[in-house]
Protein backbone atom coordinates (compact mmCIF):
# COMPACT_ATOMS: atom_id res chain seq x y z
CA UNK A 1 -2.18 7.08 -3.59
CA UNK A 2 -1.03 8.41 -0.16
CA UNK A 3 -1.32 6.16 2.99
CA UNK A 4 -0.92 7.36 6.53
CA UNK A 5 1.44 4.30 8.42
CA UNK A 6 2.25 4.54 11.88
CA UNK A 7 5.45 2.61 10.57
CA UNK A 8 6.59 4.95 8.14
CA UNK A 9 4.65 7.90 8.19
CA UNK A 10 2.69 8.66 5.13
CA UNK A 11 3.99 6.35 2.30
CA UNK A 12 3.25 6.80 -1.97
CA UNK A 13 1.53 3.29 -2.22
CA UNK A 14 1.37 1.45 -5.94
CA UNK A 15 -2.56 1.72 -7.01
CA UNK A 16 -1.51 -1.47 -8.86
CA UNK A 17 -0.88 -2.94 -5.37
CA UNK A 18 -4.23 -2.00 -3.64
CA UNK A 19 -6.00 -5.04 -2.38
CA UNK A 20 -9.80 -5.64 -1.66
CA UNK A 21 -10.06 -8.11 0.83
CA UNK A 22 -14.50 -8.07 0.42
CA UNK A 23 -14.59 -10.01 3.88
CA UNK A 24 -12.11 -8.39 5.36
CA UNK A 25 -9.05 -10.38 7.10
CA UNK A 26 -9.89 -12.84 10.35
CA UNK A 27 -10.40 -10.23 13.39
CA UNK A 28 -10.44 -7.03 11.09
CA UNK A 29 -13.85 -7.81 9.22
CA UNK A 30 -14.17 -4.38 8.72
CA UNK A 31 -11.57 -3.24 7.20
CA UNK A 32 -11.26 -4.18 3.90
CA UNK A 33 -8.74 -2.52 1.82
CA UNK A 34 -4.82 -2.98 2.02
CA UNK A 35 -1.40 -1.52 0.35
CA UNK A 36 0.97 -4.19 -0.60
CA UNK A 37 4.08 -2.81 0.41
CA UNK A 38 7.90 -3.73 -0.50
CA UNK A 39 10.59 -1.85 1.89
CA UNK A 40 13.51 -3.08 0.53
CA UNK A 41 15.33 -4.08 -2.42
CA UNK A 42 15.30 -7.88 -1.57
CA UNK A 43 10.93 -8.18 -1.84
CA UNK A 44 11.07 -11.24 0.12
CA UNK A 45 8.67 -9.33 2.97
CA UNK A 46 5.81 -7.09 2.45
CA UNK A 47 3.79 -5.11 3.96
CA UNK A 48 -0.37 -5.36 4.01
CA UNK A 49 -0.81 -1.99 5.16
CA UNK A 50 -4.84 -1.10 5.61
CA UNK A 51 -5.77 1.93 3.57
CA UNK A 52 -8.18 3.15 6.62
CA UNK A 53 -6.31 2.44 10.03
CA UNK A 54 -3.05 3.53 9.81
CA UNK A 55 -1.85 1.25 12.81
CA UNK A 56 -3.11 -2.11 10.96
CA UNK A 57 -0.56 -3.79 8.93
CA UNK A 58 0.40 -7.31 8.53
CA UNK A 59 3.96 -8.70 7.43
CA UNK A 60 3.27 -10.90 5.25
CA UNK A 61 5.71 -13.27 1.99
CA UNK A 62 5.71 -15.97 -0.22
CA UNK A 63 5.00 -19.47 1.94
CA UNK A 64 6.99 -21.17 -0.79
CA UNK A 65 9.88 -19.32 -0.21
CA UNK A 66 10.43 -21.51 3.23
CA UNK A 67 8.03 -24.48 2.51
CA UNK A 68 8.16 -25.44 -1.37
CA UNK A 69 5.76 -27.98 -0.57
CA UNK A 70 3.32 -25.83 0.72
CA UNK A 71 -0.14 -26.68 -0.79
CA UNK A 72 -3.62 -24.99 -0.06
CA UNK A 73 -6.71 -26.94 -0.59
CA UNK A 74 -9.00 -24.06 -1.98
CA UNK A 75 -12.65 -25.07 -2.51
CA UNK A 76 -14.41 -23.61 -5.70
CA UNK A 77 -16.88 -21.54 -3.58
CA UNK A 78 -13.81 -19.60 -2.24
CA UNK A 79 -12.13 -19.04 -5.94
CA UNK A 80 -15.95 -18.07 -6.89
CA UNK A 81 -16.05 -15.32 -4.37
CA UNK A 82 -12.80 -13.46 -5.38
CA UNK A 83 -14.03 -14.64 -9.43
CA UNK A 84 -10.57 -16.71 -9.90
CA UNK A 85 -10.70 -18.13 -13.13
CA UNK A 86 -7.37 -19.26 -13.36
CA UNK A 87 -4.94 -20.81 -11.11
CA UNK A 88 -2.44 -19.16 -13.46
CA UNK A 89 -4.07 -15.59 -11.77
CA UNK A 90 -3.51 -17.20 -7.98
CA UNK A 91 -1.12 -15.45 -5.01
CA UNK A 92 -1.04 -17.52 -1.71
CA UNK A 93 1.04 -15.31 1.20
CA UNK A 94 0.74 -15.84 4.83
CA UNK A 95 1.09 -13.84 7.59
CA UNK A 96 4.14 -13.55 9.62
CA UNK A 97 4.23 -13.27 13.37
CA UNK A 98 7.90 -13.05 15.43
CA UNK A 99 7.63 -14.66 18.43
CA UNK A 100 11.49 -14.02 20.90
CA UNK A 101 13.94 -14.83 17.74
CA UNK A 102 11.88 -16.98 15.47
CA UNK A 103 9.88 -16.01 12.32
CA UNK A 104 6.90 -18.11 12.49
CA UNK A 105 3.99 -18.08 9.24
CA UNK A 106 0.12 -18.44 9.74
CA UNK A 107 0.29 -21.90 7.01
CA UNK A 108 -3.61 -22.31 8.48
CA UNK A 109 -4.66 -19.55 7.31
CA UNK A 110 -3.15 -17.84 4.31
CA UNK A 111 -4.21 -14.95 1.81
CA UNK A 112 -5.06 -15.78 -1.67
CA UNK A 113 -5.35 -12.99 -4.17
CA UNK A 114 -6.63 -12.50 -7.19
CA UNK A 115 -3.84 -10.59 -8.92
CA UNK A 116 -5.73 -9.73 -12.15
CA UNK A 117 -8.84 -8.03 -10.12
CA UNK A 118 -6.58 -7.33 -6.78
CA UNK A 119 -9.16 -9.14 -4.42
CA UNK A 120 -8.15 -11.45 -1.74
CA UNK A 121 -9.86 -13.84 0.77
CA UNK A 122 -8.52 -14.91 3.76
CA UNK A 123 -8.75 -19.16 4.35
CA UNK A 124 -9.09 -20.98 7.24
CA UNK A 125 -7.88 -24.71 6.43
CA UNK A 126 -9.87 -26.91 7.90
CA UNK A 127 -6.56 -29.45 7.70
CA UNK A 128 -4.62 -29.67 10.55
CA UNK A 129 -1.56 -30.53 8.93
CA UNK A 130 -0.20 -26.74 9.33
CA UNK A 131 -0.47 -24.49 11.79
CA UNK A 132 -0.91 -20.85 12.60
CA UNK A 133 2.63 -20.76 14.00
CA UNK A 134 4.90 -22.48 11.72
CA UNK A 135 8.20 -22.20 12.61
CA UNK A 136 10.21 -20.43 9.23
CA UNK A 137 13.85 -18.91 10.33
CA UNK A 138 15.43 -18.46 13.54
CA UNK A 139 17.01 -14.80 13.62
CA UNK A 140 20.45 -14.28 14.68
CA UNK A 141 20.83 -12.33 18.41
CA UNK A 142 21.62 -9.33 18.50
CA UNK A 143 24.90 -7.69 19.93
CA UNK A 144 24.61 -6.14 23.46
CA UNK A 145 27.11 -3.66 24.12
CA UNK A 146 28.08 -2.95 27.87
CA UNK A 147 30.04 0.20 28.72
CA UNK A 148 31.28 0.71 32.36
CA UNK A 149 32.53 4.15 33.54
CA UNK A 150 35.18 4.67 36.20
């Protein structure tokens, strides 16, 4: 399937990696189907790019990958709505935000997915033991180069 990005122009997405998000993610109600998108090699980051607005995409990984004890507390009614039926058929990814030179990860509310039906529901956690701006990685500065001319 073809997808118009303002990122990368119009991209060849995986119809394996479509995502119905039925309720839509947490400002973006309406908007309800997304790309999972890999732009490198390493598949550590993805992109959710929306299907319909070609200027909406999240960043989004693994919250294990930084925080191995990372642990949502889903309620049934939430599994019901995206018919989990499984934990075995569970993805949890957050959203990542960069904020001067730090990754940070929305751990308050992260996106689980159904991978066997490809829907998703966006939690908010009513525990306030994470945030929506956990710290992750600090990224290295980058080189300024400074060129005078006599």
């Amino acid at each position: 399937m073809k997808v118009e990005t303002t990122r990368f122009g119009q991209i060849e997405a995986d119809e394996n990696r479509l995502i119905q998000f039925p309720h839509g993610l947490l400002g973006f109600p309406e908007h309800r189907e997304y790309a999972l998108v890999q732009t490198n090699d390493e598949g550590n980051f993805f992109w959710l790019q929306s299907i319909d607005r070609p200027e909406l995409a999240f960043v989004v990984c693994d919250p294990l990958l930084f925080i191995p004890d990372y642990q949502v507390p889903v309620k049934q009614e939430d599994l019901d709505k995206i018919d989990i039926k499984s934990m075995n058929d569970v993805q949890v990814l957050i959203i990542i935000n960069k904020i001067d030179r730090t990754l940070t990860g929305n751990l308050q509310g992260p996106l689980v997915i159904n991978v066997v039906n490809r829907q998703g529901r966006q939690l908010v956690l009513s525990e306030k033991k994470y945030s929506t701006r956990h710290p992750l990685i600090e990224l290295e500065p980058t080189e300024q180069v400074i060129s005078k001319t006599a």
